[in-house]
Protein backbone atom coordinates (compact mmCIF):
# COMPACT_ATOMS: atom_id res chain seq x y z
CA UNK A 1 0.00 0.00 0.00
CA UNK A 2 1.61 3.46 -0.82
CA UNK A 3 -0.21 6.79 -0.05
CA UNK A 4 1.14 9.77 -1.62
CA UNK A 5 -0.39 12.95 -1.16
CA UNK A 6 1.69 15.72 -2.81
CA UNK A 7 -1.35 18.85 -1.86
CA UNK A 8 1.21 20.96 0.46
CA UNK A 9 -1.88 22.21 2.21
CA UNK A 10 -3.94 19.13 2.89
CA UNK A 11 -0.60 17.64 4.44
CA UNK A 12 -0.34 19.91 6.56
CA UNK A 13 -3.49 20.99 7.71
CA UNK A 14 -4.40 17.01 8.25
CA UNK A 15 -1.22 16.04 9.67
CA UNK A 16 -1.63 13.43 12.67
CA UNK A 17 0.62 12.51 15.61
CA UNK A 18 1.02 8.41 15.63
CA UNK A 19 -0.29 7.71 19.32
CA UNK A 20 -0.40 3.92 18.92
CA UNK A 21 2.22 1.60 17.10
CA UNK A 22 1.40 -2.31 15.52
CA UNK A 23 4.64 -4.09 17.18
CA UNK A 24 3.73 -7.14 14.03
CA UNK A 25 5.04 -3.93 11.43
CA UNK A 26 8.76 -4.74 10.52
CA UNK A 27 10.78 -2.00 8.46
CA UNK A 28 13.52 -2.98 6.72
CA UNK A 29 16.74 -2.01 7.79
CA UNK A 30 17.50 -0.21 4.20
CA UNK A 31 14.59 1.75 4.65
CA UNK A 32 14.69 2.78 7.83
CA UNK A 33 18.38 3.95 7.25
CA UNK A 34 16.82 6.06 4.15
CA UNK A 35 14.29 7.55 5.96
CA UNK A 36 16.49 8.70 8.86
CA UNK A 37 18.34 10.08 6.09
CA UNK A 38 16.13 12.05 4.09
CA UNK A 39 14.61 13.34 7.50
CA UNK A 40 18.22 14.91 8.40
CA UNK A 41 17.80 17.31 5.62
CA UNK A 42 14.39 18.86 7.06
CA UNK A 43 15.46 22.15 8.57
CA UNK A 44 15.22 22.47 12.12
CA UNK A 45 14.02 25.53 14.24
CA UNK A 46 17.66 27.16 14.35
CA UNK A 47 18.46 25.88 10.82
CA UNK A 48 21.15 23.85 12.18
């Protein structure tokens, strides 16, 4: 299953918090490690 929603504004108006994780979902190692490093190049508060 992939969702992709590419409307700027509907992503972030209808943006949720996960409050409850399945422990039976298994990422991949590979993907983890390219998710951790797209979401390094997110600026931060203090652009550091």
């Amino acid at each position: 299953m992939a969702f992709v929603n590419n409307d700027f504004g509907d992503v972030l108006l209808h943006r949720e918090s996960v409050r409850d994780f399945d422990p039976s979902v298994k990422i991949p190692r590979e993907e983890l490690q390219q998710m951790i490093s797209e979401a390094i190049t997110a600026p931060s508060a203090c652009n550091l």
